[in-house]
Protein backbone atom coordinates (compact mmCIF):
# COMPACT_ATOMS: atom_id res chain seq x y z
CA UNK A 1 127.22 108.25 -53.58
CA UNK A 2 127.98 104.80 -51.57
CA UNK A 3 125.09 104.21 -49.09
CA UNK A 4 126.19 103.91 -45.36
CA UNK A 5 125.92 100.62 -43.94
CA UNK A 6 123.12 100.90 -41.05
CA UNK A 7 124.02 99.46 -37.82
CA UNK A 8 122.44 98.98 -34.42
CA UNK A 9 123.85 97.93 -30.88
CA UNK A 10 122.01 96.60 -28.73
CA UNK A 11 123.43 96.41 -24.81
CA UNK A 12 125.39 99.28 -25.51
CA UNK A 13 125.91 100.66 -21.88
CA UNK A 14 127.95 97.09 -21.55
CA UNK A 15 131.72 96.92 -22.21
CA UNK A 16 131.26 94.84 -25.28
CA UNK A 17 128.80 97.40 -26.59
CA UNK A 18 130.56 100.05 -26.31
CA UNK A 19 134.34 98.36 -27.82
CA UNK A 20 132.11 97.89 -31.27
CA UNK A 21 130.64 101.89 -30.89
CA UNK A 22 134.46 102.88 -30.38
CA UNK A 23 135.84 100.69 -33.49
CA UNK A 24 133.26 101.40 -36.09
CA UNK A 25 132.30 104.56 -35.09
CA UNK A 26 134.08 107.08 -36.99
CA UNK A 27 134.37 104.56 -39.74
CA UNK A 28 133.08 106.25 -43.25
CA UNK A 29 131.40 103.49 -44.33
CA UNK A 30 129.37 102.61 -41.14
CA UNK A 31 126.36 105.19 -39.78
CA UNK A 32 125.60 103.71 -35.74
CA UNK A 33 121.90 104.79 -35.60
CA UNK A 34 120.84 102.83 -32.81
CA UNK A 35 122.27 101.68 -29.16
CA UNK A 36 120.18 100.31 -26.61
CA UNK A 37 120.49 100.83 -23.04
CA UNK A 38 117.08 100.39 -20.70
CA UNK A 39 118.92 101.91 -17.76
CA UNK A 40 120.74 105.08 -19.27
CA UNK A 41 117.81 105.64 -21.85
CA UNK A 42 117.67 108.99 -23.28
CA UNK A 43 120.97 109.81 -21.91
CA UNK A 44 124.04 110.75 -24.42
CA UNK A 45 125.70 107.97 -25.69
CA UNK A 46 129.18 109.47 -26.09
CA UNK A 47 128.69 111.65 -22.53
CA UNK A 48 128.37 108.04 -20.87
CA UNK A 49 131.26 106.88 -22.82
CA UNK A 50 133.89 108.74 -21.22
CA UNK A 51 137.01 107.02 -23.13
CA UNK A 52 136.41 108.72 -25.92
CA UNK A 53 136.07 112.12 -24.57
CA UNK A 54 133.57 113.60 -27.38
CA UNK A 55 131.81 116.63 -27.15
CA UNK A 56 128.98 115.03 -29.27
CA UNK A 57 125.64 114.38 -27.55
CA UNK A 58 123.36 113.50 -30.54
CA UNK A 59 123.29 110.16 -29.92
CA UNK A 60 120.58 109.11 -27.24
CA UNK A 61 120.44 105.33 -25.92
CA UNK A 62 117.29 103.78 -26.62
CA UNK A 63 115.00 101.15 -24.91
CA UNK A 64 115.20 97.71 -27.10
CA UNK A 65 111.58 98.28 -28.07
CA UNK A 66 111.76 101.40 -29.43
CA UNK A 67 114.41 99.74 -32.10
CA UNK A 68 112.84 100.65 -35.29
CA UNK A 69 113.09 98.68 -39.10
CA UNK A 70 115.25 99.06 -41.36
CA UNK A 71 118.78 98.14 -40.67
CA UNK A 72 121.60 96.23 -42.10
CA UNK A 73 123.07 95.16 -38.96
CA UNK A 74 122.03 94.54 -35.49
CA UNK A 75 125.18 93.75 -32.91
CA UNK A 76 123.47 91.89 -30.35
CA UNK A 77 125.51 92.21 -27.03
CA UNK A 78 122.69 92.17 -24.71
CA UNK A 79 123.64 90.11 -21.06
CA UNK A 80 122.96 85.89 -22.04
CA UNK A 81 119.30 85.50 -21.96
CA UNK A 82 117.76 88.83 -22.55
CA UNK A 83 118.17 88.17 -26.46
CA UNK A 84 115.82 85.47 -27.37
CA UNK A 85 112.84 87.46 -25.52
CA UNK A 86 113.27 90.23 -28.19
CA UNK A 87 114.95 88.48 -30.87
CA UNK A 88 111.77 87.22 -32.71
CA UNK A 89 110.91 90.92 -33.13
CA UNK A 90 114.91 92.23 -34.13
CA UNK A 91 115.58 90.20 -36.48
CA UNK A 92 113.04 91.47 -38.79
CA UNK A 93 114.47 94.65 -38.39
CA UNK A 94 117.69 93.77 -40.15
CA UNK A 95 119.49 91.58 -42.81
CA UNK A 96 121.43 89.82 -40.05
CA UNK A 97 122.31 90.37 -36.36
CA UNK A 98 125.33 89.41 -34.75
CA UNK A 99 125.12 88.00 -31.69
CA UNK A 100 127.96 87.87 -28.79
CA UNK A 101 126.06 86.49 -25.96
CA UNK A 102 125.67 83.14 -24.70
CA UNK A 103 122.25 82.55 -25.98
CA UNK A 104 122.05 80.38 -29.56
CA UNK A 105 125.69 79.07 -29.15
CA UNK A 106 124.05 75.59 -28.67
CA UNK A 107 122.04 73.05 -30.44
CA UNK A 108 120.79 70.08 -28.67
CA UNK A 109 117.99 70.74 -26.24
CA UNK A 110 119.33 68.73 -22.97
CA UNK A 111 121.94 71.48 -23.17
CA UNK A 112 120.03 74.22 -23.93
CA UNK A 113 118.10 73.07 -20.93
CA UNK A 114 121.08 73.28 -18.51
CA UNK A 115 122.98 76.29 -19.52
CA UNK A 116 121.09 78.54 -21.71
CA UNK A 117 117.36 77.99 -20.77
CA UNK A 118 116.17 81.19 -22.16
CA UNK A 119 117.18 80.74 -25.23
CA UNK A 120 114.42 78.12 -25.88
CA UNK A 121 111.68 81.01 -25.95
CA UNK A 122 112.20 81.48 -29.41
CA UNK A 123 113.17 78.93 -31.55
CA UNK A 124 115.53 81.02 -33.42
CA UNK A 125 118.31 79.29 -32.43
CA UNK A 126 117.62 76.61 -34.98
CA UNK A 127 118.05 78.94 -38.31
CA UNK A 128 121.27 80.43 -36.48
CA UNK A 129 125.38 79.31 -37.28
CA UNK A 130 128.00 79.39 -35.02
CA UNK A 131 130.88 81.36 -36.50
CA UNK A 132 134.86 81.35 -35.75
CA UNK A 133 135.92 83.79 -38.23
CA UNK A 134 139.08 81.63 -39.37
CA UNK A 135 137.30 78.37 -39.36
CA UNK A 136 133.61 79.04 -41.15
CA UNK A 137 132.49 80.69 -44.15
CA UNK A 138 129.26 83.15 -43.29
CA UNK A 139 125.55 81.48 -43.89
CA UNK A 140 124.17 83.98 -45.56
CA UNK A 141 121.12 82.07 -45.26
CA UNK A 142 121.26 82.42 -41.53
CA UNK A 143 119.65 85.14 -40.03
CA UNK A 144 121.45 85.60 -36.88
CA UNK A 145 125.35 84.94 -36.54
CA UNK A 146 126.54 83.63 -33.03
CA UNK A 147 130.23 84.48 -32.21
CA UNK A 148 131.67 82.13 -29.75
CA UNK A 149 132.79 82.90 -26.17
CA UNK A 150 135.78 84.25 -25.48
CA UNK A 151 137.17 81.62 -23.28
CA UNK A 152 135.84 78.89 -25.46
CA UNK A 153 137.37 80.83 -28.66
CA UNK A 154 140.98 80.43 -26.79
CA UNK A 155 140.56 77.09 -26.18
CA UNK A 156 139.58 76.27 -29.62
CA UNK A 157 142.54 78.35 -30.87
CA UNK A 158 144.99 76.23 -28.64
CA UNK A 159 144.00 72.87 -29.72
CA UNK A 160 142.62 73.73 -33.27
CA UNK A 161 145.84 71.78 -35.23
CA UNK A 162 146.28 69.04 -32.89
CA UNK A 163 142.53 68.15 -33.30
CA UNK A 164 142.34 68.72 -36.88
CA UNK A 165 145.04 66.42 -37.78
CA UNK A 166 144.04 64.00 -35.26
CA UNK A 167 147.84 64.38 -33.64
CA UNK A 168 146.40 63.90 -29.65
CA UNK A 169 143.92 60.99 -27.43
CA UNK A 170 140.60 62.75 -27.43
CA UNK A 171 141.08 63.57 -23.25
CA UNK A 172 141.88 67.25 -22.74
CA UNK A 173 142.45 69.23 -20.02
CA UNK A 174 141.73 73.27 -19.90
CA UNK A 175 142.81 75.53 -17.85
CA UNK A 176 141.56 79.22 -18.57
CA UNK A 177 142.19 82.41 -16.94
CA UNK A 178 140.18 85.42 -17.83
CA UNK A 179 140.34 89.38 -16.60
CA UNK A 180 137.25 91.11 -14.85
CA UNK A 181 136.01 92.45 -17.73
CA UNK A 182 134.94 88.84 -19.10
CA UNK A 183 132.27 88.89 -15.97
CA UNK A 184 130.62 92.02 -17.44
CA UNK A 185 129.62 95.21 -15.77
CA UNK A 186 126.96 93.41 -13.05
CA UNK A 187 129.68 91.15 -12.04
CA UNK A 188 129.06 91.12 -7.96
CA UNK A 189 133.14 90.73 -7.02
CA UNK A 190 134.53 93.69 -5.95
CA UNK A 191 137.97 95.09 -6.42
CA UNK A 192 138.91 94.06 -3.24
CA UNK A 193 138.46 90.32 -3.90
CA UNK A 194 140.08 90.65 -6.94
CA UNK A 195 142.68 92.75 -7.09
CA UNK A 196 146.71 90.33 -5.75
CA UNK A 197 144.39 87.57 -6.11
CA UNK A 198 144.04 84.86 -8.33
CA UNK A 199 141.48 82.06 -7.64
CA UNK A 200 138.99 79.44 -9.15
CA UNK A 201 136.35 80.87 -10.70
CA UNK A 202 133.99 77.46 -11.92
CA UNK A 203 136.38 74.52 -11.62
CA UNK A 204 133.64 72.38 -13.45
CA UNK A 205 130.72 73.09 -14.96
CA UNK A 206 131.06 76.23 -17.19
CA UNK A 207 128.95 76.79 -20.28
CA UNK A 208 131.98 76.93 -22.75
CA UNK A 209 132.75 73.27 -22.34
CA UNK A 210 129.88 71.91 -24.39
CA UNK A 211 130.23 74.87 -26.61
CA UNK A 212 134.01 73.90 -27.17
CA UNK A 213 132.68 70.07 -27.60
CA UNK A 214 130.28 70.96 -29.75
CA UNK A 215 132.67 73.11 -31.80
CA UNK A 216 135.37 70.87 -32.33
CA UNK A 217 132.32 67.95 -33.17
CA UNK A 218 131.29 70.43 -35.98
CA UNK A 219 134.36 71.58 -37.19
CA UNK A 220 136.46 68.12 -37.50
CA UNK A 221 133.95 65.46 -36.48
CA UNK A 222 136.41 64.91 -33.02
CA UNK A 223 134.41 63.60 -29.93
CA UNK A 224 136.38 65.55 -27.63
CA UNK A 225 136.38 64.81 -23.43
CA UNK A 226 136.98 68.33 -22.20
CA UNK A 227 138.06 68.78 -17.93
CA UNK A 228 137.32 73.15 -18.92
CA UNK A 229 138.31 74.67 -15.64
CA UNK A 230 138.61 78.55 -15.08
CA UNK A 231 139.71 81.38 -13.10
CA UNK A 232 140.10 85.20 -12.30
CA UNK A 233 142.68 87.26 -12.80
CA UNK A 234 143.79 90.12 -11.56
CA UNK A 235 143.70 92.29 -14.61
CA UNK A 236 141.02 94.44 -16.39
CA UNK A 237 141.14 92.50 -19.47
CA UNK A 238 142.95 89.65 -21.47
CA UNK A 239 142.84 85.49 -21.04
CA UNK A 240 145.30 82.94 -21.23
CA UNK A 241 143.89 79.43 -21.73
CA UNK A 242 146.42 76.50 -21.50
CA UNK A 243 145.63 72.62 -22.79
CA UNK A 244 147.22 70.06 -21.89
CA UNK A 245 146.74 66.90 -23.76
CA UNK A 246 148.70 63.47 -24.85
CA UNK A 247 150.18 62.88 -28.35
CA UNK A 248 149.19 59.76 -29.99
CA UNK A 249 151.78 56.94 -30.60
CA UNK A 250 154.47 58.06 -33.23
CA UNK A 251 153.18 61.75 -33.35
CA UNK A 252 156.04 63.50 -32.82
CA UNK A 253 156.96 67.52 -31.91
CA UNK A 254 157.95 68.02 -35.10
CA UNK A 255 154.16 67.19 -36.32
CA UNK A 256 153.13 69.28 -33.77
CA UNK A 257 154.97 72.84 -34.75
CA UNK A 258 154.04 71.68 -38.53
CA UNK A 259 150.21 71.57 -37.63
CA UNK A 260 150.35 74.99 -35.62
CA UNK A 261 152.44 76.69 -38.54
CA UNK A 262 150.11 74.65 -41.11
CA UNK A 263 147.19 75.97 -39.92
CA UNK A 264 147.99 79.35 -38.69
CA UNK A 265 150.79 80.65 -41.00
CA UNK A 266 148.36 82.44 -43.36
CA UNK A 267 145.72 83.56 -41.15
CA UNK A 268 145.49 87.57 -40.06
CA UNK A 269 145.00 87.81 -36.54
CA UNK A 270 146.76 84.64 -35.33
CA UNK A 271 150.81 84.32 -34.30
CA UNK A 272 151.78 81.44 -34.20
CA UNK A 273 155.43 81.87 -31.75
CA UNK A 274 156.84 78.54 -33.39
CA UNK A 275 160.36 79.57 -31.56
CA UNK A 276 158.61 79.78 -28.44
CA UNK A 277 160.80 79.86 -25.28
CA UNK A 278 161.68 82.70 -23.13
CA UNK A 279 159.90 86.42 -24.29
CA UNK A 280 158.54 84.64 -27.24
CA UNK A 281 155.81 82.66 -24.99
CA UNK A 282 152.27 83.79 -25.42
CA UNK A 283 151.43 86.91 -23.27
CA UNK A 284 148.13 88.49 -22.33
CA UNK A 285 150.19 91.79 -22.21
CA UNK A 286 151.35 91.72 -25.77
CA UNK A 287 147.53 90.85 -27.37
CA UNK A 288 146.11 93.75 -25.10
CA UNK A 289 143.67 96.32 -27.02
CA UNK A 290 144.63 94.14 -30.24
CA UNK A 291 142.37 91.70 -32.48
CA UNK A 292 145.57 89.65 -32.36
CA UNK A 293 146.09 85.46 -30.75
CA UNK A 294 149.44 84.59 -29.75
CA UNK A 295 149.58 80.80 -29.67
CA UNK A 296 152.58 78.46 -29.03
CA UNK A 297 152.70 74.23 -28.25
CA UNK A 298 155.28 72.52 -26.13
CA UNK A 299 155.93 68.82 -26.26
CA UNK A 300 157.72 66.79 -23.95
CA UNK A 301 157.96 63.01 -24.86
CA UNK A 302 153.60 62.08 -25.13
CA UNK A 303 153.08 65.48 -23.31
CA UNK A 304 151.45 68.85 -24.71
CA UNK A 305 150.96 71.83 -23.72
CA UNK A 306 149.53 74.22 -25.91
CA UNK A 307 148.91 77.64 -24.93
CA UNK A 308 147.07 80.79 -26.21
CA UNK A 309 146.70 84.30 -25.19
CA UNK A 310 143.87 87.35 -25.91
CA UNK A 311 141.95 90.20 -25.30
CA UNK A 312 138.68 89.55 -24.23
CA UNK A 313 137.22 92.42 -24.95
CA UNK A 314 138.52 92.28 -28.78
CA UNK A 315 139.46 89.00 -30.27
CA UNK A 316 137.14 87.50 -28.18
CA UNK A 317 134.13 89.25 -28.38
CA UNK A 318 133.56 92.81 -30.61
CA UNK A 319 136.67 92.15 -32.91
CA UNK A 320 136.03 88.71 -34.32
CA UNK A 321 132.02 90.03 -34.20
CA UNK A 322 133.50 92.71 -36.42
CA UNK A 323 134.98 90.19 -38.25
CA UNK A 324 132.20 88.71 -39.42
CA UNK A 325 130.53 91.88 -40.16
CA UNK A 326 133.60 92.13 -42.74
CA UNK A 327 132.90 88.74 -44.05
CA UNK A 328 129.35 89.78 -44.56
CA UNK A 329 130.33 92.72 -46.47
CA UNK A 330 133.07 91.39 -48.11
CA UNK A 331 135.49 93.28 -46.76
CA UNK A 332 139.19 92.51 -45.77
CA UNK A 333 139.22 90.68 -42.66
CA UNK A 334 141.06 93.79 -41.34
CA UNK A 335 138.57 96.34 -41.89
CA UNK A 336 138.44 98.39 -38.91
CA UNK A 337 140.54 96.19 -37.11
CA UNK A 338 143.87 97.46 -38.03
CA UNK A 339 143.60 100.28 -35.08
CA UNK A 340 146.21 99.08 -32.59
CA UNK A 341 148.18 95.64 -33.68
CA UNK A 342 151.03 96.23 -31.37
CA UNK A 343 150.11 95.29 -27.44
CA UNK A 344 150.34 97.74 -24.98
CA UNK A 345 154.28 96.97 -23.54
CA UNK A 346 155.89 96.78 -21.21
């Protein structure tokens, strides 16, 4: 008889948390032992989550501490800097955790310094990889697997041909709007600021643009200059990031829609809306509660605009996490992930 894969979430009382209980937790090959929640410890884990209306209260959340050995697989979605105050101890407790907080994204210590400070009390970060499930192959030498974020994961999807193929000047400019759900449960906003409203949320000076610099630097050895600007929407969940950039001399649309189609035609979970125009432009609504990226570029003369659309909650943060826990496994990329791949319309 096939042995259950063993699997722990930590930070499961957050929405990311609980997105990779719902997906894998009925799955026959996967056995959730563990979820972590300091605040709601002891409490029944499917009574708290209400979504999936389940008589079953087996399940108790558990302090981080009281994590025991012997898993195969930690999901680390703990809030950006609680991680690397436990992590020394977790990651002997499994063959490899992965991680979908901030912490471990980046490398160089000036940086590490200014946004993820925490992250230097262990020096874990150093024997971690930073993984984009269509773009990296799984170090299985690595002991902890750091998904990206999910604004900086649309970005990277929008401008992923044109910087491969070396089709645009290295200025970019990034404009990225994100639902409530990407500030997490604690956000302080309240629905009355929110809801009609759109505004600026960090015009300059978010985290993701060194992480989208120093993604693009690994990935195709491009010393990007990134303007990453973003802002709230008035939706639960779902981002749409859009790039503008310039074409270099005798680059021409047609190279354009052949990188996009290039690069994306064979991959699962991206669309690549090569007749864009009209209903086929990327939509937040038609990604919604899938694992899917709509993505679509639009030249005019030396001008590009390249666009790209997600959920949050999914693609960019327990889906491609899952993802890599398929990798891992060898699995199909779609394992588990074939729940829902029509959005939610109209």
């Amino acid at each position: 008889m096939k042995t259950k894969i063993k699997v722990a979430i930590l930070g499961g009382s957050g929405f990311v948390g609980m997105e990779i209980y719902r997906i894998l937790k009925n799955q026959p090959e996967v056995s959730i032992e563990f979820v972590s929640s300091e605040s709601l410890a002891e409490q029944s884990v499917e009574k708290y989550y209400r979504v999936l209306n389940s008589k079953n209260r087996q399940l108790k959340f558990k302090p981080v501490h009281e994590l025991p050995h012997g898993f195969d697989v930690i999901f680390s979605c703990l809030p950006t800097g609680v991680l690397p105050t436990y992590i020394d101890d977790i990651k002997a407790k499994a063959l490899i955790v992965f991680n979908v907080s901030g912490d471990f994204r980046l490398k160089e210590l000036d940086q590490l310094e200014k946004y993820y400070p925490q992250s230097l009390k262990s020096d874990s970060y150093l024997a971690s990889q930073y993984f984009i499930p269509e773009f990296h192959q799984i170090d299985r030498n690595a002991k902890i697997i750091n998904l990206p974020g999910c604004m900086a994961v649309a970005s990277i999807y929008s401008l992923y041909p044109l910087v491969k193929h070396q089709l645009i000047e290295n200025r970019v400019v990034i404009d990225a709007k994100t639902g409530s759900s990407g500030g997490g449960k604690k956000s302080s906003e309240t629905h009355a600021e929110r809801a009609h409203n759109i505004r600026p949320h960090k015009v300059h000076g978010h985290r993701h643009q060194p992480e989208i610099i120093h993604a693009f630097r690994d990935m195709c050895g491009a010393d990007l200059e990134v303007q990453f600007s973003t802002y709230s929407l008035d939706l639960p969940r779902g981002i749409m990031v859009t790039a503008y950039s310039q074409l270099k001399e005798n680059i021409s649309e047609l190279d354009v829609k052949r990188s996009f189609y290039g690069d994306f035609k064979q991959l699962t979970f991206i669309d690549y809306l090569k007749d864009s125009g009209g209903r086929f432009n990327p939509m937040i609504k038609s990604t919604a509660g899938t694992n899917r990226v709509e993505v679509a570029a639009y030249v005019d003369g030396k001008n590009c605009v390249s666009i790209c659309t997600l959920d949050n909650m999914i693609k960019g943060a327990a889906g491609q996490a899952i993802q890599a826990f398929n990798q891992f496994f060898d699995y199909p990329e779609y394992q588990f992930l074939h729940f829902q791949n029509e959005g939610m319309w109209p």
